[in-house]
C-alpha atoms as a PDB file:
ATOM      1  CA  UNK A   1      33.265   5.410  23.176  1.00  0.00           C
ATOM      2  CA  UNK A   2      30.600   5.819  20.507  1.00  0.00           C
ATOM      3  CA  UNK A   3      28.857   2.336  20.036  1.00  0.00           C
ATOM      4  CA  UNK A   4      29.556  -0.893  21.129  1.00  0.00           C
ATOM      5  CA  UNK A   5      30.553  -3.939  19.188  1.00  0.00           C
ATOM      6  CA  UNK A   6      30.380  -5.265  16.212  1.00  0.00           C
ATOM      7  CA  UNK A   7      29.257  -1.863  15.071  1.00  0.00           C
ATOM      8  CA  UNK A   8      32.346  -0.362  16.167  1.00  0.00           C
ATOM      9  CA  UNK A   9      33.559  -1.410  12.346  1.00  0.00           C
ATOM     10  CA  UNK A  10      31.075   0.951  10.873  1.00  0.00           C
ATOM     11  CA  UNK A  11      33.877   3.480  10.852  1.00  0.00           C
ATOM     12  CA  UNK A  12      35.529   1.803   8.254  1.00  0.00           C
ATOM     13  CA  UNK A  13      32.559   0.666   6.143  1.00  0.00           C
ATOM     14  CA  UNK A  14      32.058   4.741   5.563  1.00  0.00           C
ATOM     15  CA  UNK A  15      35.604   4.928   4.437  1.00  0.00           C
ATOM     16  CA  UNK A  16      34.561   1.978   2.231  1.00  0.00           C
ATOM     17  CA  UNK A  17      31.303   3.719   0.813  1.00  0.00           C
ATOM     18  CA  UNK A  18      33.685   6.858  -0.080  1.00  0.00           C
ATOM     19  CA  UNK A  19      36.440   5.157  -1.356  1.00  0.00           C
ATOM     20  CA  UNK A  20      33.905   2.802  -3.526  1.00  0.00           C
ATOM     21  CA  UNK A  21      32.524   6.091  -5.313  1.00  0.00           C
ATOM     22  CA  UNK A  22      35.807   7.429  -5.894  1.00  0.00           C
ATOM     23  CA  UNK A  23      36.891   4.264  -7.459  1.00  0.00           C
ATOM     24  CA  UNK A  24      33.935   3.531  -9.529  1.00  0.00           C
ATOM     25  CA  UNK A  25      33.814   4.236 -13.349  1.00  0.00           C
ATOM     26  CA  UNK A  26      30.026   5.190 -13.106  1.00  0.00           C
ATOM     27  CA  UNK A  27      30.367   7.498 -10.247  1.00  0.00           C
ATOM     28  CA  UNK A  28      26.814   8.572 -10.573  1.00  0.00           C
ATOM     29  CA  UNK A  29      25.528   4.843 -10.507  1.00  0.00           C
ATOM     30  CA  UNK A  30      27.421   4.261  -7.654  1.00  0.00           C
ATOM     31  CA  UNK A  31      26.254   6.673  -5.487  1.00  0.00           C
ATOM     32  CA  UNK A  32      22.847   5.877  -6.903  1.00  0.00           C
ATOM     33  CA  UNK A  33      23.395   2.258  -5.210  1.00  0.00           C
ATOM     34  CA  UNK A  34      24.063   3.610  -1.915  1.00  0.00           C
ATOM     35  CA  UNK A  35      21.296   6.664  -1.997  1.00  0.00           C
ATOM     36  CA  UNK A  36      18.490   3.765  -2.129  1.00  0.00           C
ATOM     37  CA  UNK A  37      19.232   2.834   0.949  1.00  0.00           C
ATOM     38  CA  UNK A  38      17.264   4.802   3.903  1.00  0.00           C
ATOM     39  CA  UNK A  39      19.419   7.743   5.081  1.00  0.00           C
ATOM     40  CA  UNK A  40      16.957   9.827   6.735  1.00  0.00           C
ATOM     41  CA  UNK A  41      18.648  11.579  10.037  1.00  0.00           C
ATOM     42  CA  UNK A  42      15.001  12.162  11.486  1.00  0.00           C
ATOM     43  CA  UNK A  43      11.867  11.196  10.890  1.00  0.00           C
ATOM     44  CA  UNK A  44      10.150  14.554  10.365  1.00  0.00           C
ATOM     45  CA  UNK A  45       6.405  12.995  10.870  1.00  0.00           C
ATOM     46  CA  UNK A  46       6.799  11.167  14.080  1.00  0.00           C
ATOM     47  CA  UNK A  47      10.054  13.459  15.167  1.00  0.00           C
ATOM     48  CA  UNK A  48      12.206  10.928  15.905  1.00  0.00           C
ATOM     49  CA  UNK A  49      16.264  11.366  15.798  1.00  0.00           C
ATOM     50  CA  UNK A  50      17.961   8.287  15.536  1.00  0.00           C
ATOM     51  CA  UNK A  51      20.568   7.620  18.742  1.00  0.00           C
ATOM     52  CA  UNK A  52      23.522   7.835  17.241  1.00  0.00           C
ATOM     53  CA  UNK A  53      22.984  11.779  15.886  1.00  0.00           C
ATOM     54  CA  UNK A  54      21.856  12.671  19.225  1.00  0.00           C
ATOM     55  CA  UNK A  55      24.011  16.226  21.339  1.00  0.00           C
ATOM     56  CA  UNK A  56      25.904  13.515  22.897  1.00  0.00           C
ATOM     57  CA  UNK A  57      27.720  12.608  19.983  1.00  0.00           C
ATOM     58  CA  UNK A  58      28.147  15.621  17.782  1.00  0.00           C
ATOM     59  CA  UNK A  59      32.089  16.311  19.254  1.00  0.00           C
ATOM     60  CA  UNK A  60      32.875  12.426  18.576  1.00  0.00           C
ATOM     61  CA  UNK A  61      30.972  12.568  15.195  1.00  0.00           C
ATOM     62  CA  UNK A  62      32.703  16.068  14.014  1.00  0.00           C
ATOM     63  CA  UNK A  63      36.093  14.639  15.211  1.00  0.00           C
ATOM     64  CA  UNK A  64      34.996  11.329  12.587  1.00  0.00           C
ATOM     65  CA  UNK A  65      34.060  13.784  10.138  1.00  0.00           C
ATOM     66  CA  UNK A  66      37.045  15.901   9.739  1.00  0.00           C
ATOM     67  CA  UNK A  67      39.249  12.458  10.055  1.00  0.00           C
ATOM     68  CA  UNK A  68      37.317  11.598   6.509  1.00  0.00           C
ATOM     69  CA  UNK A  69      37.454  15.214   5.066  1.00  0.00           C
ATOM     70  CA  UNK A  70      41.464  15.232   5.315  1.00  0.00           C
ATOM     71  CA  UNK A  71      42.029  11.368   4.212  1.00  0.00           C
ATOM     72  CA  UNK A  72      38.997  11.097   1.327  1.00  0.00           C
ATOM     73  CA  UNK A  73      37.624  14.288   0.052  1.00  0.00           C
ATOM     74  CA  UNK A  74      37.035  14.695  -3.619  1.00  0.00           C
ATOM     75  CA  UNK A  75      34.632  15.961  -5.415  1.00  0.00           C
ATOM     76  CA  UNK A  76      32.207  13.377  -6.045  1.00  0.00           C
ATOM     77  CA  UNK A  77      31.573  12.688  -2.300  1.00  0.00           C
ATOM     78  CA  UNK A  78      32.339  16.487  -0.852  1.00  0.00           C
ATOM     79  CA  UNK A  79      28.467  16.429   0.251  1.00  0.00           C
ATOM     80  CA  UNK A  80      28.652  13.437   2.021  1.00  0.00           C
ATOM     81  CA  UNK A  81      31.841  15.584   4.141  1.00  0.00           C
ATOM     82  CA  UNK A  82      29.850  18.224   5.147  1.00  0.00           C
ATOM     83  CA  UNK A  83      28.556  18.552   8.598  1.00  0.00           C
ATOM     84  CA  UNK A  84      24.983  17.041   7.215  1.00  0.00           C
ATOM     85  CA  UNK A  85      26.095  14.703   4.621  1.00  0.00           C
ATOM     86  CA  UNK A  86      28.233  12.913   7.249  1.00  0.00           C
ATOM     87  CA  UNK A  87      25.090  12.988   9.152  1.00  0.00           C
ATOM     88  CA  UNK A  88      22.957  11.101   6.654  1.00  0.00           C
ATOM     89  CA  UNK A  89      25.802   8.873   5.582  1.00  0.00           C
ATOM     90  CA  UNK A  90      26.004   7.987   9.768  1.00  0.00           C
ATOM     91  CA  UNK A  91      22.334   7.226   9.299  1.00  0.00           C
ATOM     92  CA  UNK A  92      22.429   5.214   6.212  1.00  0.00           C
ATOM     93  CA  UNK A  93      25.011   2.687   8.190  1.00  0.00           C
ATOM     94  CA  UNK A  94      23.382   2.714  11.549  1.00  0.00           C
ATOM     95  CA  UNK A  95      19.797   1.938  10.001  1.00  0.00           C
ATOM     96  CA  UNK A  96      20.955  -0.577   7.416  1.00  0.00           C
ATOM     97  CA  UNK A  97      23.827  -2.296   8.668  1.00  0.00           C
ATOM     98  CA  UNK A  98      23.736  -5.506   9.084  1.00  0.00           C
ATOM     99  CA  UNK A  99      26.057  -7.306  11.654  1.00  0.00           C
ATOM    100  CA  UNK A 100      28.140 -10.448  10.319  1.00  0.00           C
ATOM    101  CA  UNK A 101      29.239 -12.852  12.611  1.00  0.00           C
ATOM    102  CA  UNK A 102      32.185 -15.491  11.418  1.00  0.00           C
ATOM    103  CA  UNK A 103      33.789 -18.357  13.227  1.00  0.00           C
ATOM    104  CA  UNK A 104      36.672 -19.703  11.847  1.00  0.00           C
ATOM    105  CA  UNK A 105      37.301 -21.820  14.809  1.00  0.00           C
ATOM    106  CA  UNK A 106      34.251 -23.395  14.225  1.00  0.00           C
ATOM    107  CA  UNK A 107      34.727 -23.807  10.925  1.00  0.00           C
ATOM    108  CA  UNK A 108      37.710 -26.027  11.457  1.00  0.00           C
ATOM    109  CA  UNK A 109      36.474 -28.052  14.450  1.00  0.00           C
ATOM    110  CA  UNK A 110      33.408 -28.922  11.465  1.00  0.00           C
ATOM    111  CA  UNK A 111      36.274 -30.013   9.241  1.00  0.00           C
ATOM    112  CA  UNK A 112      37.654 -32.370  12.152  1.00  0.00           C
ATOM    113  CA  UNK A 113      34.670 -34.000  12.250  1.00  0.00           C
ATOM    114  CA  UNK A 114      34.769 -35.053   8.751  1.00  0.00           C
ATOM    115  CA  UNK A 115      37.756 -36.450   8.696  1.00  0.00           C
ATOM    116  CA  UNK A 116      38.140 -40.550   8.649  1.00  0.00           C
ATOM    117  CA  UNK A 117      40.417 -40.980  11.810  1.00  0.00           C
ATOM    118  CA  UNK A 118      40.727 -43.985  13.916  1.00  0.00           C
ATOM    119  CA  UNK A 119      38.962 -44.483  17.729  1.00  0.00           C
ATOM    120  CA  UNK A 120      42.243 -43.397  19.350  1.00  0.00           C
ATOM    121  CA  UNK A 121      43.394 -40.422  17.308  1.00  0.00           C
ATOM    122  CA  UNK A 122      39.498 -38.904  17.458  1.00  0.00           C
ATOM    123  CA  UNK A 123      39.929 -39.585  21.196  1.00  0.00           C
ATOM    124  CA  UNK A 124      42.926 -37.437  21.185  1.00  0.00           C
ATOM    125  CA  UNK A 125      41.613 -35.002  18.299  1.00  0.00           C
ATOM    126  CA  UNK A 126      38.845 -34.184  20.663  1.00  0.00           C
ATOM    127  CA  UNK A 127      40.447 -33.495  23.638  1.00  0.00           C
ATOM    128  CA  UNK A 128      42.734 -31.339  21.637  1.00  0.00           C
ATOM    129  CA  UNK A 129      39.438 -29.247  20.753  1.00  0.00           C
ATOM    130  CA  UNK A 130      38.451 -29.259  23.814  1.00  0.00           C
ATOM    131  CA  UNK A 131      41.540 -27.778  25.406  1.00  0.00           C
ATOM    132  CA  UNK A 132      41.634 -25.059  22.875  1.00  0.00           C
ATOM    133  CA  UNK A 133      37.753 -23.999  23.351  1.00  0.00           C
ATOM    134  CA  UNK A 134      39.053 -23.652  27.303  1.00  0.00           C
ATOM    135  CA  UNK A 135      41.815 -21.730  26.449  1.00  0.00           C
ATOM    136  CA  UNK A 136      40.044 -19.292  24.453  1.00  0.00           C
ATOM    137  CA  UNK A 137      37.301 -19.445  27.063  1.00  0.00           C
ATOM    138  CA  UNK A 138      40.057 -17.934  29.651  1.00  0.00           C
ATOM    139  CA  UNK A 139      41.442 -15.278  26.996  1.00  0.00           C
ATOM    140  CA  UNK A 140      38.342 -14.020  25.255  1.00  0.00           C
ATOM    141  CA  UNK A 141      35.409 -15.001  26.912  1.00  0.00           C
ATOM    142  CA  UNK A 142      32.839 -15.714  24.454  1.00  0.00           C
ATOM    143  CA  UNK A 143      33.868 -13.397  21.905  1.00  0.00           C
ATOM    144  CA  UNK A 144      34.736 -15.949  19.596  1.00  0.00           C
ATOM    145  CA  UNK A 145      33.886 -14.812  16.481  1.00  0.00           C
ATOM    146  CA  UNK A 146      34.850 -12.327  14.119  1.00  0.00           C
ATOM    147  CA  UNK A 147      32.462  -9.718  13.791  1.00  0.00           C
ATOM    148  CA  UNK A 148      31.451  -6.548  11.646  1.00  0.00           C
ATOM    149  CA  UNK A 149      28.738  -4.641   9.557  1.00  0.00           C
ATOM    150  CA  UNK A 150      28.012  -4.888   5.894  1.00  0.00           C
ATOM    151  CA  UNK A 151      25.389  -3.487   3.385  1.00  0.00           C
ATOM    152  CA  UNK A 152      23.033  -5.120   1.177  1.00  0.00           C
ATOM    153  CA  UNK A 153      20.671  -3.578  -0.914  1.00  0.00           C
ATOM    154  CA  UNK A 154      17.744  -6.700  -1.362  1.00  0.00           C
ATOM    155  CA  UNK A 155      18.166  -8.084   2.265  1.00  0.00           C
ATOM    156  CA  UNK A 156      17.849  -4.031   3.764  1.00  0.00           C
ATOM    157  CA  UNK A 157      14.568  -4.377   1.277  1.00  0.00           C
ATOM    158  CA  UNK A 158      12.902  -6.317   3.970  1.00  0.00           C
ATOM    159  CA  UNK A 159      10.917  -4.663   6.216  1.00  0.00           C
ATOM    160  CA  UNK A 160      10.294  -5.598  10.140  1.00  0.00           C
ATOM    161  CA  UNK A 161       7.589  -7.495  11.461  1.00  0.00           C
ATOM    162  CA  UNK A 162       7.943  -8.610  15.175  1.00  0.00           C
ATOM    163  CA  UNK A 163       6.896 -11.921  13.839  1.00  0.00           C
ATOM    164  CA  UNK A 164       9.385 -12.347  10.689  1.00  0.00           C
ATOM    165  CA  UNK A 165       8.848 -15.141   8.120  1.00  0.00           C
ATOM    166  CA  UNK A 166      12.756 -15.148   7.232  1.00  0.00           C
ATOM    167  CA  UNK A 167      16.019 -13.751   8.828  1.00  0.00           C
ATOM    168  CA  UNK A 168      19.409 -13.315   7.575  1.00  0.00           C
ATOM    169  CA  UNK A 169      22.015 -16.189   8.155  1.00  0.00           C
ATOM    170  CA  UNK A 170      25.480 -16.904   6.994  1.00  0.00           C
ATOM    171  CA  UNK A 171      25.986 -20.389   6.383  1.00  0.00           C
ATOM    172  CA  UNK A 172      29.387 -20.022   4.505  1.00  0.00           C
ATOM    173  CA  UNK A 173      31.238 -18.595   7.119  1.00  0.00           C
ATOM    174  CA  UNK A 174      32.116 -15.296   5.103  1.00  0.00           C
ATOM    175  CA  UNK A 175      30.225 -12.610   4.116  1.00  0.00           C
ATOM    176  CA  UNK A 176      27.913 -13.886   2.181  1.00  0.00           C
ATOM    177  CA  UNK A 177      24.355 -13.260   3.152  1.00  0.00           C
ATOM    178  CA  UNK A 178      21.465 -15.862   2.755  1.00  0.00           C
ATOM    179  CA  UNK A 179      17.494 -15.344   3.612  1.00  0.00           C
ATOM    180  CA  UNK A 180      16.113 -18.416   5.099  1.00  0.00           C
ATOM    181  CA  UNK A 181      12.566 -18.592   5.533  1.00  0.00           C
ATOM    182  CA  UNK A 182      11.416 -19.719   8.841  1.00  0.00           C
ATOM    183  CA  UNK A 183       8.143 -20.381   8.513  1.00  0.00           C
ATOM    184  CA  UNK A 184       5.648 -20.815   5.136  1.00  0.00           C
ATOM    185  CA  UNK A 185       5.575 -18.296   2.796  1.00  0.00           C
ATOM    186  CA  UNK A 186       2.941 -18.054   0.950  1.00  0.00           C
ATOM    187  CA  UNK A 187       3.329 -16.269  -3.330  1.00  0.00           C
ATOM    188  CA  UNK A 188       2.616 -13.476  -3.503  1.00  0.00           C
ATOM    189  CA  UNK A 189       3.388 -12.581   0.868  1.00  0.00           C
ATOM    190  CA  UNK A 190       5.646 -10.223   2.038  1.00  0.00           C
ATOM    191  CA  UNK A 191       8.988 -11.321   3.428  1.00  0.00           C
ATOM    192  CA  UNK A 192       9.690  -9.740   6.347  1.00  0.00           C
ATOM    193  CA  UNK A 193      13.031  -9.825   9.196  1.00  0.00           C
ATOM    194  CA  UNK A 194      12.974  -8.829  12.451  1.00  0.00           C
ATOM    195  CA  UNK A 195      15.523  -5.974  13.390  1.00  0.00           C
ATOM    196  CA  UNK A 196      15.315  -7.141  17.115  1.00  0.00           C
ATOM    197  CA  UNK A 197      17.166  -9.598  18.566  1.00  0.00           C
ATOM    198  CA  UNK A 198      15.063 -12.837  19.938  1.00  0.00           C
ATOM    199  CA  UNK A 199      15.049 -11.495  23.391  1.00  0.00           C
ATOM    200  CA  UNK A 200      13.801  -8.272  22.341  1.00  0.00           C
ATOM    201  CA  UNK A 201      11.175  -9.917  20.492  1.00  0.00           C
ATOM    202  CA  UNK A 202       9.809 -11.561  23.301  1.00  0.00           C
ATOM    203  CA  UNK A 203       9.710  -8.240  24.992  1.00  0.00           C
ATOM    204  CA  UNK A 204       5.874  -5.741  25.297  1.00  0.00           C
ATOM    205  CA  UNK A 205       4.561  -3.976  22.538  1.00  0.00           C
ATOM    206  CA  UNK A 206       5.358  -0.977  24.373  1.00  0.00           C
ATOM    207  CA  UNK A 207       9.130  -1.992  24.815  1.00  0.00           C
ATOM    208  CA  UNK A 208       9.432  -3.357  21.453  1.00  0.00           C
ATOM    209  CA  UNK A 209       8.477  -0.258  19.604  1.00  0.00           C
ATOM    210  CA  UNK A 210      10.760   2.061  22.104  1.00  0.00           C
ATOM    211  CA  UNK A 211      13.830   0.562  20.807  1.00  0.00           C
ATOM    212  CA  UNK A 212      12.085   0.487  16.494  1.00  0.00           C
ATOM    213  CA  UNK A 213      11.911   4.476  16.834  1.00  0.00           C
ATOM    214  CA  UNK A 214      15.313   4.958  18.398  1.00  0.00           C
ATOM    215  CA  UNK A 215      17.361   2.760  16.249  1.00  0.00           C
ATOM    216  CA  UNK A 216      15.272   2.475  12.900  1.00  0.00           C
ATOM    217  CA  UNK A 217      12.858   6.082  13.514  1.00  0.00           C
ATOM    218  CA  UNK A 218       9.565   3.981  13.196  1.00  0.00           C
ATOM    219  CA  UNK A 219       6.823   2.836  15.041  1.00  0.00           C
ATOM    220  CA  UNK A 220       5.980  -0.648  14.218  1.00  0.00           C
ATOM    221  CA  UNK A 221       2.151  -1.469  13.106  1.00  0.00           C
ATOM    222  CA  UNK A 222       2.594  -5.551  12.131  1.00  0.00           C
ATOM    223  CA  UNK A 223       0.196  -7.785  12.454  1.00  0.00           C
ATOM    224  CA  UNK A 224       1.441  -8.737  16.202  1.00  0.00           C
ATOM    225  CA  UNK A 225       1.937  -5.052  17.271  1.00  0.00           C
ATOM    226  CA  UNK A 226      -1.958  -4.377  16.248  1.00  0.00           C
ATOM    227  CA  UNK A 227      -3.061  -7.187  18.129  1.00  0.00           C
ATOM    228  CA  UNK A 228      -1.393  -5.946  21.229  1.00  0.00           C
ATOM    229  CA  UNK A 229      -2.020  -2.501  20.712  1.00  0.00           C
ATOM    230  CA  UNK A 230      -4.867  -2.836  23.915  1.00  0.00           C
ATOM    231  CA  UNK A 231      -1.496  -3.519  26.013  1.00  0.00           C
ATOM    232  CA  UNK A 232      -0.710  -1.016  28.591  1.00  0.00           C
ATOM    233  CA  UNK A 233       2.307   1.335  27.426  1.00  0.00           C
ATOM    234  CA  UNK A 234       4.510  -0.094  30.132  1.00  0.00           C
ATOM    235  CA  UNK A 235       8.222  -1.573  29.370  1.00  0.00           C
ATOM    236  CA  UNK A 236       8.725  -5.248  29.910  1.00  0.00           C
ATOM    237  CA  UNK A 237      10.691  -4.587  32.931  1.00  0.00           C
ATOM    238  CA  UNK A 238       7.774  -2.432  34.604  1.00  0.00           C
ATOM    239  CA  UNK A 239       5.871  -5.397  34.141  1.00  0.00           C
ATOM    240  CA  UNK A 240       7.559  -7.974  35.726  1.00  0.00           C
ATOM    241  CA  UNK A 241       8.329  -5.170  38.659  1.00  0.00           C
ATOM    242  CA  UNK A 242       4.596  -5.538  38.751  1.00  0.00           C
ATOM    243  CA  UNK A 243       4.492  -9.001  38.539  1.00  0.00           C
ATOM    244  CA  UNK A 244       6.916  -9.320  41.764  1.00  0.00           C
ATOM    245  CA  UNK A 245       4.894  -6.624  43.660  1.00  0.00           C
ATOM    246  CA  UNK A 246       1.644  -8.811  43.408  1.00  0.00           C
ATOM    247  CA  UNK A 247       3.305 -12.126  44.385  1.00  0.00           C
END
């Protein structure tokens, strides 16, 4: 009811962040690690709240909070339990999480295509893959993967530009992360991600930087968001409204 997937798991990644501290033998150092990451609730100079703090949520996010308090309170993290600490730590996940997408399935079918099999039993090996991708088709749609959130301290490093040089990948099928450039990088150049999907990417300055200040609390100024800023303030969708209206 408060976020839709594959951030739904960020639940558990705040028990994780709790129960990580607790566990740690350099408690300090630990919460150090997590405290670099941005955990600002607001940004006080262009007053932006980030969505998931918003009046909407504050029953949802007290009944999460309490839920912690009872199962992980100790001393070390008792600030992180109170009504704003549980407000930053929210903020720390929902501005630096990064979603991780896994296919086992796929993972498998890539092992089947390895293996040295004769014409008939490929034939029939195939067909077999077939049938189950149509199966799971019917009974999940195309939620195929298994999905969450994770944190990592040199990818969340990387600012956005709305045209990235790299972007995180996961060629291992697990969790671990890998930046792949894709284009030139030059020594000495930034590397940058984009937090927006491709679709969003493709969308108006305007539109682009709506959904920056209410996920990330920024307005972006890359070198693709100065060059459009002579664009109209109008929302991709407003333009092709327009667009229809004059043909």
């Amino acid at each position: 009811q408060m976020h839709y997937p594959p951030e739904t798991a960020c639940i558990m990644l705040l028990a994780r962040i709790i129960a990580t501290v607790r566990q740690a033998s350099d408690k300090e150092g630990a919460m150090a690690l997590f405290m670099q990451f941005c955990h600002r609730t607001v940004n006080e100079e262009e007053e932006i709240a980030h969505k998931l703090l918003g009046a909407e949520f504050h029953d949802q996010l007290e009944t999460l909070r309490n839920m912690m308090e009872k199962a992980l309170w100790a001393p070390e993290v008792q600030h992180w339990l109170t009504p704003e600490g549980f407000r930053s730590l929210v903020a720390l996940v929902g501005t630096n999480g990064q979603g991780i997408g896994t296919s086992p399935l796929s993972r498998w079918v890539r092992n089947c295509d390895v293996v040295e099999v004769g014409t008939p039993e490929r034939e029939k090996l195939d067909r077999l893959i077939d049938n189950v991708y149509e199966q799971l088709e019917k009974e999940a749609g195309g939620f195929l993967n298994n999905e969450g959130s994770g944190l990592y301290p040199l990818q969340s490093a990387c600012n956005h530009s709305c045209d990235p040089n790299a972007m995180p990948t996961f060629p291992y099928n697990n969790f671990h992360l890998v930046m792949t450039a894709v284009k030139d990088i030059a020594a000495g150049e930034e590397i940058c991600v984009s937090y927006l999907d491709e679709c969003n990417l493709d969308r108006s300055r305007h539109s682009r930087n709506m959904i920056l200040r209410e996920n990330y609390l920024f307005t972006c100024r890359c070198r693709k968001c100065l060059e459009q800023a002579g664009d109209p303030d109008v929302t991709s969708e407003e333009e092709m409204e327009e667009g229809d209206e004059d043909d």
